[in-house]
N, C-alpha and C. Protein backbone atom coordinates (compact mmCIF):
# COMPACT_ATOMS: atom_id res chain seq x y z
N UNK A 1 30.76 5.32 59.14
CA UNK A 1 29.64 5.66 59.96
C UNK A 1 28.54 4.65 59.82
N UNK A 2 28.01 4.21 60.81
CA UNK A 2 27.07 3.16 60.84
C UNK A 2 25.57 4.27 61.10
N UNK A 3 24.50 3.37 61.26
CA UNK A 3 23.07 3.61 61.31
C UNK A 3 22.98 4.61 62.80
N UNK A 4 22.07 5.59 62.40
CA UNK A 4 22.09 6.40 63.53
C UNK A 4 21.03 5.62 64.14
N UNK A 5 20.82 5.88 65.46
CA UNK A 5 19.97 4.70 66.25
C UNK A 5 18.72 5.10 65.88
N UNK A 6 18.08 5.56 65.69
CA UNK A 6 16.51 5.97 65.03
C UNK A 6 16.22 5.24 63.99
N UNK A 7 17.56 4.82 63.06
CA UNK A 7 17.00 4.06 61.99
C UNK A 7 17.37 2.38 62.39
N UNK A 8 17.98 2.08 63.49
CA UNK A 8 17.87 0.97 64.14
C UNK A 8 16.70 0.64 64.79
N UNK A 9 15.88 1.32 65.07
CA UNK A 9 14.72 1.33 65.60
C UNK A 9 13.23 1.12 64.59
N UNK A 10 14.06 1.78 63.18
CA UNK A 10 12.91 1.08 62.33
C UNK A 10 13.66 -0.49 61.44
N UNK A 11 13.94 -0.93 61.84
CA UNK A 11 14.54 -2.29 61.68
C UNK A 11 13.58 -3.19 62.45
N UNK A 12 12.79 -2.86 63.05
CA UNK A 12 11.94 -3.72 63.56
C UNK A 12 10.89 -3.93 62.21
N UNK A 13 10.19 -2.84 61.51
CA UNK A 13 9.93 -2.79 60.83
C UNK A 13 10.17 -3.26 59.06
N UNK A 14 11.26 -3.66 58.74
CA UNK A 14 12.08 -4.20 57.77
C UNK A 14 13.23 -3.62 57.07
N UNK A 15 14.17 -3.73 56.22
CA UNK A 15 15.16 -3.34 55.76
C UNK A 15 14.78 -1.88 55.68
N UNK A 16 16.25 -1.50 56.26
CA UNK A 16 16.17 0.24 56.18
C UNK A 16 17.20 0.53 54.49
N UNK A 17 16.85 1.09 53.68
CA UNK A 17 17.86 1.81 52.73
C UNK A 17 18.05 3.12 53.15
N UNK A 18 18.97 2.97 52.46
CA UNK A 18 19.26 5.04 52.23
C UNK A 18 20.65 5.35 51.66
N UNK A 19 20.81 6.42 51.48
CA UNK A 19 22.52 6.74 50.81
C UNK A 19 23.30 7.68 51.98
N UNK A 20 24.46 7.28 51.75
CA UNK A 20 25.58 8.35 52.89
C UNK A 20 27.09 8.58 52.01
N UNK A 21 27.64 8.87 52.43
CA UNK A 21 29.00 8.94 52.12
C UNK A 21 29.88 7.84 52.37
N UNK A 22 30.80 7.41 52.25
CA UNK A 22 31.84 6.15 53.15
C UNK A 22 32.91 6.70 52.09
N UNK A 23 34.38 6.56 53.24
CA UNK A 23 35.47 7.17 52.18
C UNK A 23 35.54 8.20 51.14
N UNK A 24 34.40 8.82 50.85
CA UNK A 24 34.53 9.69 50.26
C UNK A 24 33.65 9.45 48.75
N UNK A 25 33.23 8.80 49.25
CA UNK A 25 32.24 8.24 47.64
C UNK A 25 30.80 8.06 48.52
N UNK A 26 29.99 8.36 47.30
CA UNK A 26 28.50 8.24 47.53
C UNK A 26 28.11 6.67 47.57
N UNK A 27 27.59 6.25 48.52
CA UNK A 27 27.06 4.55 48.74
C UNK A 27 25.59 4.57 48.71
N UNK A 28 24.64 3.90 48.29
CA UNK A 28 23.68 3.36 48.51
C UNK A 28 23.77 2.07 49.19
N UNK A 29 22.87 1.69 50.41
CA UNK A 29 23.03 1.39 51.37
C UNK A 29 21.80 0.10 51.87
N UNK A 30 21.57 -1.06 52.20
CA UNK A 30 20.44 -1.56 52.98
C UNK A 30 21.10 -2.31 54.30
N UNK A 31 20.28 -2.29 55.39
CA UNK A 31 20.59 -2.94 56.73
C UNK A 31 19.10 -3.46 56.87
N UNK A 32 19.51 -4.88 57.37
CA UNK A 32 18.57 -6.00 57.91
C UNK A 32 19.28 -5.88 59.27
N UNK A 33 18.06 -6.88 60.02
CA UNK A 33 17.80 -7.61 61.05
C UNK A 33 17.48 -8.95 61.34
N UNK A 34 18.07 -9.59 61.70
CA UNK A 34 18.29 -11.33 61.95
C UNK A 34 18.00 -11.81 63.05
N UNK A 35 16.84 -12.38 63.49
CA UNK A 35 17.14 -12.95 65.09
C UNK A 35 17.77 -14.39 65.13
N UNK A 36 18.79 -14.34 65.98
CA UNK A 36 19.84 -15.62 66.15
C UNK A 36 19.30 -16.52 67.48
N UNK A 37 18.51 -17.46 66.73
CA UNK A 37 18.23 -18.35 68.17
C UNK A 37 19.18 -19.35 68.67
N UNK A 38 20.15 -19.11 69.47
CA UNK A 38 20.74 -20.00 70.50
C UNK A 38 20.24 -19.93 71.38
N UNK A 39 20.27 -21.69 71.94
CA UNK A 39 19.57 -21.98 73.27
C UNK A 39 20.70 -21.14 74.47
N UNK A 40 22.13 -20.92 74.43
CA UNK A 40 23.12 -20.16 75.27
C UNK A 40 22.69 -18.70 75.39
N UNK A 41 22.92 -17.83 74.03
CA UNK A 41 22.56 -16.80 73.81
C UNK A 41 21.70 -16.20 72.66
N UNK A 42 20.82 -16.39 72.75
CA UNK A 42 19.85 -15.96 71.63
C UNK A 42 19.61 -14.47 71.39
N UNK A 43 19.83 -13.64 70.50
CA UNK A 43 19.96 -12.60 69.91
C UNK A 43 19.88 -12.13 68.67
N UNK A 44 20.17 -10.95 67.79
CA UNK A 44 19.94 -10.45 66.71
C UNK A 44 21.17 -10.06 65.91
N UNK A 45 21.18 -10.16 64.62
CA UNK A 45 22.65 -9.90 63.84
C UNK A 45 21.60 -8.63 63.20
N UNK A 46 22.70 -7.78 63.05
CA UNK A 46 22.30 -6.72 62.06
C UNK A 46 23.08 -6.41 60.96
N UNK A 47 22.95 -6.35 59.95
CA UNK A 47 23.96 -6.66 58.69
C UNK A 47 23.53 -5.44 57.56
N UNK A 48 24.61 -4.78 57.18
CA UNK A 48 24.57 -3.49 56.54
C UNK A 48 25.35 -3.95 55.06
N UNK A 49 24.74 -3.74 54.19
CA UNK A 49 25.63 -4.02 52.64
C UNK A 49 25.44 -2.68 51.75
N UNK A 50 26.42 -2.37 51.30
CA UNK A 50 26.56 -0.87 50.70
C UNK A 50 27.59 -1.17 49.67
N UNK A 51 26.50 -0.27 48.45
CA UNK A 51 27.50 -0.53 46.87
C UNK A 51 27.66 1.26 46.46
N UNK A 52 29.23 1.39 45.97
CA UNK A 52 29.08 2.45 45.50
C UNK A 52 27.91 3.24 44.77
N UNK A 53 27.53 4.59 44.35
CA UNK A 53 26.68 4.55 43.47
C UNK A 53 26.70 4.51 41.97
N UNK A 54 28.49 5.00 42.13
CA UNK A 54 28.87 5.00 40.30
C UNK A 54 29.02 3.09 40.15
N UNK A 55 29.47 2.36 41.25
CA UNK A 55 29.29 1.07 41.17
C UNK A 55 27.62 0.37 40.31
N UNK A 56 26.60 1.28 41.20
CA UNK A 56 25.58 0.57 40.94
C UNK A 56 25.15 1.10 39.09
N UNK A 57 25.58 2.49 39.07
CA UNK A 57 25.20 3.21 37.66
C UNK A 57 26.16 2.01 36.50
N UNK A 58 27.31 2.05 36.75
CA UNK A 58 27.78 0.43 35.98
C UNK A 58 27.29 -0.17 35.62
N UNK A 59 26.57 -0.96 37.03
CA UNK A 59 25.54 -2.24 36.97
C UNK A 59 24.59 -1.65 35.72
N UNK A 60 23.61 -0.83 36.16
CA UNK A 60 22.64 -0.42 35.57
C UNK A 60 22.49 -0.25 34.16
N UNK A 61 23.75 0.33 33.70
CA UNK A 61 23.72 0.55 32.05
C UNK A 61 24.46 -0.32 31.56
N UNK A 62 25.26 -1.70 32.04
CA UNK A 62 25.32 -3.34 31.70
C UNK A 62 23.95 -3.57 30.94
N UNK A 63 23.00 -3.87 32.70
CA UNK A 63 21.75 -4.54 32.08
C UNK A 63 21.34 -4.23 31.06
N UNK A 64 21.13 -2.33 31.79
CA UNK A 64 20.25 -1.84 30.00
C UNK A 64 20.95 -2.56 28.88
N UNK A 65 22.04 -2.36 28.82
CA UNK A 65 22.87 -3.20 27.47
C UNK A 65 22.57 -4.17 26.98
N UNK A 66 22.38 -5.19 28.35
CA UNK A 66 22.17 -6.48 27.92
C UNK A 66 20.60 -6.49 27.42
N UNK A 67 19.82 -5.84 28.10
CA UNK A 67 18.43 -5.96 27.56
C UNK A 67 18.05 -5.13 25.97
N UNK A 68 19.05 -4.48 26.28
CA UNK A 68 18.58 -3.48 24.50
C UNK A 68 18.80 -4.63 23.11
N UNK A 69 20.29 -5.34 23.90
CA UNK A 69 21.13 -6.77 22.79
C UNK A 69 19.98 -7.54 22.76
N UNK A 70 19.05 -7.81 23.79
CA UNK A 70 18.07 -9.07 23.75
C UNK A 70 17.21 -8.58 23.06
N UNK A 71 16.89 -7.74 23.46
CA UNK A 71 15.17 -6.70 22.35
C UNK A 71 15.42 -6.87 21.17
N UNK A 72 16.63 -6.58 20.36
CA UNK A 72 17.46 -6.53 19.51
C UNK A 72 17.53 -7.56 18.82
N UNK A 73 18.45 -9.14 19.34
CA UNK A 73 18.05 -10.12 18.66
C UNK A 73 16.75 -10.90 19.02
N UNK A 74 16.19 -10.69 19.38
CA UNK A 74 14.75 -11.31 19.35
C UNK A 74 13.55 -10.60 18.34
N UNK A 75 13.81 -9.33 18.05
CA UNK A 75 13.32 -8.43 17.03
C UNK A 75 13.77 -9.30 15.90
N UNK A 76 14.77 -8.86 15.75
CA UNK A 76 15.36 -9.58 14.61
C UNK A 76 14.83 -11.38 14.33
N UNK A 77 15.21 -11.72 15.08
CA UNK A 77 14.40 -13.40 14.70
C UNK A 77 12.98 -13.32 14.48
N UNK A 78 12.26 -12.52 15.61
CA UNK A 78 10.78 -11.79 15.03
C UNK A 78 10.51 -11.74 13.36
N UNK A 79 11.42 -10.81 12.75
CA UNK A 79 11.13 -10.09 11.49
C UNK A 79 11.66 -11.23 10.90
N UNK A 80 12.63 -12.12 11.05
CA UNK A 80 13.12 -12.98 10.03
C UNK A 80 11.70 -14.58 9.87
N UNK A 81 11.55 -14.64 11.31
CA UNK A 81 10.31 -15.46 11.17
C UNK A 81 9.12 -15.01 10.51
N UNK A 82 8.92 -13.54 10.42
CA UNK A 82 7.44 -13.24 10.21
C UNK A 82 8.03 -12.95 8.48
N UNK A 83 9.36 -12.91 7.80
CA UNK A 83 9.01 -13.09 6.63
C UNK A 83 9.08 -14.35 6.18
N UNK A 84 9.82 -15.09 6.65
CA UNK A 84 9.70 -16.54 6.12
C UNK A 84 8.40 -16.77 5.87
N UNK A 85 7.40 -16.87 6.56
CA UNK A 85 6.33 -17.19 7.20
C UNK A 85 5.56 -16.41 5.87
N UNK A 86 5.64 -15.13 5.85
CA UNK A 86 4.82 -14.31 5.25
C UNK A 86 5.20 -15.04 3.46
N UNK A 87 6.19 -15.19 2.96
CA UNK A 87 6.50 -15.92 2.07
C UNK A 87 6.06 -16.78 2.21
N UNK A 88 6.14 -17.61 2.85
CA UNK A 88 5.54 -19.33 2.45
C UNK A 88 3.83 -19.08 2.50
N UNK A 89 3.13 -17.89 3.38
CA UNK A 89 1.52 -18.09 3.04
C UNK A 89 1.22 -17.31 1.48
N UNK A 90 2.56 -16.93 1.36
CA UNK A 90 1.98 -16.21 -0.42
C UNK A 90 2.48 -17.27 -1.46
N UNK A 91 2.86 -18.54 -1.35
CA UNK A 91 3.28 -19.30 -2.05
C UNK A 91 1.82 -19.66 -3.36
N UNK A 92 0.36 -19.88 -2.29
CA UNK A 92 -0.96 -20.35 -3.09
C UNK A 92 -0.92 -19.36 -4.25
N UNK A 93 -0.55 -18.14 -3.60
CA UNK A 93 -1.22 -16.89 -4.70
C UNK A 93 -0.25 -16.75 -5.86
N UNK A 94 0.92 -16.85 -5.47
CA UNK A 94 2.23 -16.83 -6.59
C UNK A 94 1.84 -18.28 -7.74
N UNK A 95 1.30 -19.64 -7.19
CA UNK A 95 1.25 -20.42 -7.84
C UNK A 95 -0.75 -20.35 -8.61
N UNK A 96 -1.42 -19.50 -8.09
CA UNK A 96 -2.55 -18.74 -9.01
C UNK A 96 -2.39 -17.64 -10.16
N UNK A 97 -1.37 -17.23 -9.80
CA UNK A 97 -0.58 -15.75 -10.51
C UNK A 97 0.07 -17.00 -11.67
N UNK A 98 0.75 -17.73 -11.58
CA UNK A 98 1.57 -18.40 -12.37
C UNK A 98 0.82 -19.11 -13.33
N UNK A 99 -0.04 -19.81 -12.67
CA UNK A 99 -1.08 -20.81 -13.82
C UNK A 99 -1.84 -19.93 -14.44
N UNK A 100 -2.16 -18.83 -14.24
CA UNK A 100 -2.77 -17.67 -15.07
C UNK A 100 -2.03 -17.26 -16.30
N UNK A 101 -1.02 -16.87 -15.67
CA UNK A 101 0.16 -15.95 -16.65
C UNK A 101 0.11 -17.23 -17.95
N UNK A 102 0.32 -18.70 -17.67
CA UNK A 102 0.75 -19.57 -18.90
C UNK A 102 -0.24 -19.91 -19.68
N UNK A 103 -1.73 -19.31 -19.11
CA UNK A 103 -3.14 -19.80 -20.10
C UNK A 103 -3.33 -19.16 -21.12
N UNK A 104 -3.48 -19.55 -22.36
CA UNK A 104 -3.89 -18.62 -23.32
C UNK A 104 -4.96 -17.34 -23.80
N UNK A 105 -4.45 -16.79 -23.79
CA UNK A 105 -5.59 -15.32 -23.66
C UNK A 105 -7.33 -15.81 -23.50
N UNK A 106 -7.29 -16.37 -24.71
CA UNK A 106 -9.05 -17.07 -24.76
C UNK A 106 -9.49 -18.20 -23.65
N UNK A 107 -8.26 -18.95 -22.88
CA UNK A 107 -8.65 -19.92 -21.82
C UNK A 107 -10.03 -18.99 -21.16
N UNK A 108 -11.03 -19.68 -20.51
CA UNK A 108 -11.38 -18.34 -19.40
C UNK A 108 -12.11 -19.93 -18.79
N UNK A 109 -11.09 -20.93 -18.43
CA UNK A 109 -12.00 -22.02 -17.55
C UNK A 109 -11.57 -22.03 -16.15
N UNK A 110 -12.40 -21.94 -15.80
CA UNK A 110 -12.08 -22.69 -13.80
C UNK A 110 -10.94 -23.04 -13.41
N UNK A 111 -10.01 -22.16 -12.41
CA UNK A 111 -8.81 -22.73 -11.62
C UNK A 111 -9.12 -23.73 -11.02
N UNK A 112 -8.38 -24.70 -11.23
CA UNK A 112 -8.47 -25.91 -10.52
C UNK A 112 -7.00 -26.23 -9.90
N UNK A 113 -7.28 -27.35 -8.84
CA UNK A 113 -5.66 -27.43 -8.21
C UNK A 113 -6.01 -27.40 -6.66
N UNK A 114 -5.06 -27.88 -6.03
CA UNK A 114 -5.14 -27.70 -4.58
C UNK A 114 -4.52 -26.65 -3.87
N UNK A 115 -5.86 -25.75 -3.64
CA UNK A 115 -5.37 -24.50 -3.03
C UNK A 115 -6.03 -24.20 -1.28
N UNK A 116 -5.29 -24.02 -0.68
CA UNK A 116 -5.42 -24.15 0.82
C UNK A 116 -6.89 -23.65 0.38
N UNK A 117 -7.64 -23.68 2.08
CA UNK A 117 -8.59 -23.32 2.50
C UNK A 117 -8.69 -21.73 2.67
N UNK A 118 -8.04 -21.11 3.14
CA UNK A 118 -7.53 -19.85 3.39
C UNK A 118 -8.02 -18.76 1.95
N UNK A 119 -7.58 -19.63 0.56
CA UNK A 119 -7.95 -18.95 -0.48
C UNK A 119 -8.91 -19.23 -1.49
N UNK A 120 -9.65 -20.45 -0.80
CA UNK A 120 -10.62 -20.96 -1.56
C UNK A 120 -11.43 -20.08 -2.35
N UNK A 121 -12.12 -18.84 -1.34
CA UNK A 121 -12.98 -17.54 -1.84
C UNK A 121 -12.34 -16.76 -2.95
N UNK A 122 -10.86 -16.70 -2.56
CA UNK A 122 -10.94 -15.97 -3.83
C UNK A 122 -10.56 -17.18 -5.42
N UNK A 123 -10.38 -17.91 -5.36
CA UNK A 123 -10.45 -18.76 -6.42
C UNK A 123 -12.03 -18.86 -6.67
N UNK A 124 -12.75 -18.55 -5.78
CA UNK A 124 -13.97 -19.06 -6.24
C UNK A 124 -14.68 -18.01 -7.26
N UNK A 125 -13.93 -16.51 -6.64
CA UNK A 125 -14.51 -15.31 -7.12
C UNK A 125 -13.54 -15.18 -8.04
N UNK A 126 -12.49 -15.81 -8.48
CA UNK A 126 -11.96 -15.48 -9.63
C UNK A 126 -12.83 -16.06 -10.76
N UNK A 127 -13.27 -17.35 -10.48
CA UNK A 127 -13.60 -18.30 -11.11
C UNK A 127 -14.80 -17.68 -11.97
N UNK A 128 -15.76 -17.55 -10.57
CA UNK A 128 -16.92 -16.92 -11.15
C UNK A 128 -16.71 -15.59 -11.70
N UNK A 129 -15.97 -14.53 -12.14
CA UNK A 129 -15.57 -13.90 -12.99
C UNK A 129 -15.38 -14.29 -14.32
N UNK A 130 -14.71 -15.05 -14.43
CA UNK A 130 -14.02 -16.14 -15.54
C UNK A 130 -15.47 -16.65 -15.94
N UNK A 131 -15.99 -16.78 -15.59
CA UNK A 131 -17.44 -17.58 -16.06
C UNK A 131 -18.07 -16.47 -16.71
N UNK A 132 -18.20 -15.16 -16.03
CA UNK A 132 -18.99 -14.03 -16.44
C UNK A 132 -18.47 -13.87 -17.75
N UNK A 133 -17.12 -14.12 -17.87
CA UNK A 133 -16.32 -13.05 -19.05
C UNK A 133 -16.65 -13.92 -20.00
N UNK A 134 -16.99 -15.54 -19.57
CA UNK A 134 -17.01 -16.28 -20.93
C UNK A 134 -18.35 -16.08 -21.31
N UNK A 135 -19.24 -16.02 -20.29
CA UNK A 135 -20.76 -15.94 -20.93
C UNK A 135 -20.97 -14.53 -21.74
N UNK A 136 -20.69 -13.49 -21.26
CA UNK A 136 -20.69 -12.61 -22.05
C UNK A 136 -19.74 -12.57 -23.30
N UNK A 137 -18.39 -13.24 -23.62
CA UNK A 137 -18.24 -13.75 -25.10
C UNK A 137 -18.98 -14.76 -25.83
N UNK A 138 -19.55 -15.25 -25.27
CA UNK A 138 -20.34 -16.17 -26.08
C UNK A 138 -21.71 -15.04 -26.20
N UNK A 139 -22.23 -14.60 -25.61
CA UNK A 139 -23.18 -13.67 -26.57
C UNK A 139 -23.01 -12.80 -27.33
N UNK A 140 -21.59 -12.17 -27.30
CA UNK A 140 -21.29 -11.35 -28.04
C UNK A 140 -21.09 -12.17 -29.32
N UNK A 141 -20.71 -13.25 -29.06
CA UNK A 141 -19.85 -14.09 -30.50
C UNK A 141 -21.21 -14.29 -31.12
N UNK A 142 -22.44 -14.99 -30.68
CA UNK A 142 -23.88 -14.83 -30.91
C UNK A 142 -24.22 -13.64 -31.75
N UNK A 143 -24.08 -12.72 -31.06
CA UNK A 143 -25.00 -11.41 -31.60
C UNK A 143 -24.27 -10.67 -32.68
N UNK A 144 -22.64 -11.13 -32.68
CA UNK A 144 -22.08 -10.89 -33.59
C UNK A 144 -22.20 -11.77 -34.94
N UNK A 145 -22.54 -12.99 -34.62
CA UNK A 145 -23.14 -13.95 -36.06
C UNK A 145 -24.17 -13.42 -36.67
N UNK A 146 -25.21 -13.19 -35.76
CA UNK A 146 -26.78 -12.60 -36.10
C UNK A 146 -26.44 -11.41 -36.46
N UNK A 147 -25.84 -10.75 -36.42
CA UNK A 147 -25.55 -9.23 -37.22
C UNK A 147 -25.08 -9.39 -38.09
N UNK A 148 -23.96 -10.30 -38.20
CA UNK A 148 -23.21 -10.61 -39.73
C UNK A 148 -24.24 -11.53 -40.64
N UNK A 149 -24.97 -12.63 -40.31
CA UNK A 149 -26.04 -12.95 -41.04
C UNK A 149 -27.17 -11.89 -41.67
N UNK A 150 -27.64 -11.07 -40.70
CA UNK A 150 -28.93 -10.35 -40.91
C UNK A 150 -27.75 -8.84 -41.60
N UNK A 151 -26.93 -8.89 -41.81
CA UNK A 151 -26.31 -7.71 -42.54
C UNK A 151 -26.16 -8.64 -44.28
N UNK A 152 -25.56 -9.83 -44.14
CA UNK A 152 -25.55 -10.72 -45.16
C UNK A 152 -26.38 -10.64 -46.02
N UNK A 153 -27.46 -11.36 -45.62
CA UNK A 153 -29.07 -11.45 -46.32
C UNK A 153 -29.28 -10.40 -47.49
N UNK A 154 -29.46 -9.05 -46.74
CA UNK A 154 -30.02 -8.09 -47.69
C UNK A 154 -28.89 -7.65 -48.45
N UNK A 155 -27.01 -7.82 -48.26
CA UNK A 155 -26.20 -7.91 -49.09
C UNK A 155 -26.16 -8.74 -50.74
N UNK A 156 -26.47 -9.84 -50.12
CA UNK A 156 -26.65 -10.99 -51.12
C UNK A 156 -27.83 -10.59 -52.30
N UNK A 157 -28.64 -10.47 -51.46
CA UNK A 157 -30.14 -10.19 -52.41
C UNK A 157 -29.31 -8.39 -53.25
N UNK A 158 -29.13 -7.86 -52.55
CA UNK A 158 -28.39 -5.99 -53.65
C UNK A 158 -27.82 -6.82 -54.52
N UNK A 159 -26.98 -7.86 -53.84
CA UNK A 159 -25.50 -8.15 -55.22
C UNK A 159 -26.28 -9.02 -56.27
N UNK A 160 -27.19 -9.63 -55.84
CA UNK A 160 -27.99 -10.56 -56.98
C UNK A 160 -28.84 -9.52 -58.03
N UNK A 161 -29.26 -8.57 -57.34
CA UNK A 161 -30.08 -7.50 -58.16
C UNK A 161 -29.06 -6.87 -59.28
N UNK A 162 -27.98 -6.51 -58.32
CA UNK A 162 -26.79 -5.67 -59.75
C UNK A 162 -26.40 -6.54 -60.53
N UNK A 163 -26.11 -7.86 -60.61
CA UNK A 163 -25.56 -8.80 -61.61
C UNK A 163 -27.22 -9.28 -62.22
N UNK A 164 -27.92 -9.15 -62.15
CA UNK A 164 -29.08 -9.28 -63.02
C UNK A 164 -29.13 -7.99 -63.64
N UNK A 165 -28.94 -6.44 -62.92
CA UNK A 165 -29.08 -5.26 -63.56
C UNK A 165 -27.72 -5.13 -65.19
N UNK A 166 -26.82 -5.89 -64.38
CA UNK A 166 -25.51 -6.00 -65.41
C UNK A 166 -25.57 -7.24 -66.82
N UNK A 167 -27.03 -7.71 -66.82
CA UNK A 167 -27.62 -8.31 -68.23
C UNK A 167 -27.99 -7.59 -68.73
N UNK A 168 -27.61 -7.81 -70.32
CA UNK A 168 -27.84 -7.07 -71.26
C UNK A 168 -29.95 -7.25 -71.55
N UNK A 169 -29.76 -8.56 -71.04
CA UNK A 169 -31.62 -9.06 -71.53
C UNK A 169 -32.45 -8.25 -70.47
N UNK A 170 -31.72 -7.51 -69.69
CA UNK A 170 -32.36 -7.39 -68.43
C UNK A 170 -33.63 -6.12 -68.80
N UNK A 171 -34.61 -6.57 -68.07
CA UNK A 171 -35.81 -5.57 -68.55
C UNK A 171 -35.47 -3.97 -68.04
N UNK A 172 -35.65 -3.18 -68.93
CA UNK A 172 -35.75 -1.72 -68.27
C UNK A 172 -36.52 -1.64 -67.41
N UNK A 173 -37.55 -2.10 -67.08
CA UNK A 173 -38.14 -0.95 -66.14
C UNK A 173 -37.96 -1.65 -64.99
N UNK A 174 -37.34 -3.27 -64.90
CA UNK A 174 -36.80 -3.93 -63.66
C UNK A 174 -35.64 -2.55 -63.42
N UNK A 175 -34.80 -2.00 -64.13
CA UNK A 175 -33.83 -1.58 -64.16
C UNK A 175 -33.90 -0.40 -63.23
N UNK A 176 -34.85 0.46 -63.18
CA UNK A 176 -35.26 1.50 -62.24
C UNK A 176 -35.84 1.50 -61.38
């Protein structure tokens, strides 16, 4: 069965679709219009192309296929690039982590070394940490001398008093 003439009539208008039957199977359907200029007979072709519909449902869940496979490996190269990637920008910090780990407990001097731009700040704020921790051991080491001196002093002078108290010449009433 071809186009009932009503829908030949919107062919002026542009491709008609629609679905019908043919043989006994469901078709989805488009018909154009062509004008044929011969200088003899000049006229119009009208041309009808029709694909099953389980034909076209085929088609359809191919593509999907093919597009799910593409989403798929391109994800995948995605995630494999973004860890490479993500590894090589943690390389600075693994090699800050490392020169740390081998310094000796009491080191507390300035990272030095060529470290991207990216992590300059925090080397800087490590640094200046490291500075804090040393200035505050050095006053402690300070205030810990001056306590052990000024605890000293009046030690020395008791122990000089008992080994003078521990002479026999020693005056009694020094003695009390």
């Amino acid at each position: 069965g071809g186009l009932p003439s009503g829908d030949l009539r919107r062919l002026d208008r542009g491709p008609v679709f629609g679905d019908r039957r043919f043989g006994g199977d469901a078709v989805r359907f488009v018909t154009i219009r062509r004008f044929i200029a011969q200088a003899d007979r000049p006229g119009a072709a009208v041309v009808t192309v029709a694909q099953t519909t389980l034909a076209r449902q085929d088609m359809t869940l191919d593509l999907l296929g093919a597009v799910i496979a593409t989403i798929a490996f391109v994800s995948l190269v995605g995630l494999g690039t973004f860890l490479v990637l993500a590894r090589q920008a943690l390389v600075p910090l693994v090699r800050i982590e490392q020169h740390l780990a081998t310094r000796a407990p009491h080191d507390l001097s300035p990272i030095t070394g060529g470290y991207p731009q990216e992590i300059q700040n925090l080397v800087g704020t490590i640094n200046r940490i490291m500075g804090q921790v040393a200035e505050r051991l050095e006053r402690l080491q300070a205030f810990t001398a001056v306590a052990a001196h000024q605890i000293r002093t009046p030690l020395a002078a008791l122990l000089a008093q008992v080994e003078l108290m521990k002479e026999p010449a020693a005056d009694a009433a020094y003695r009390r």
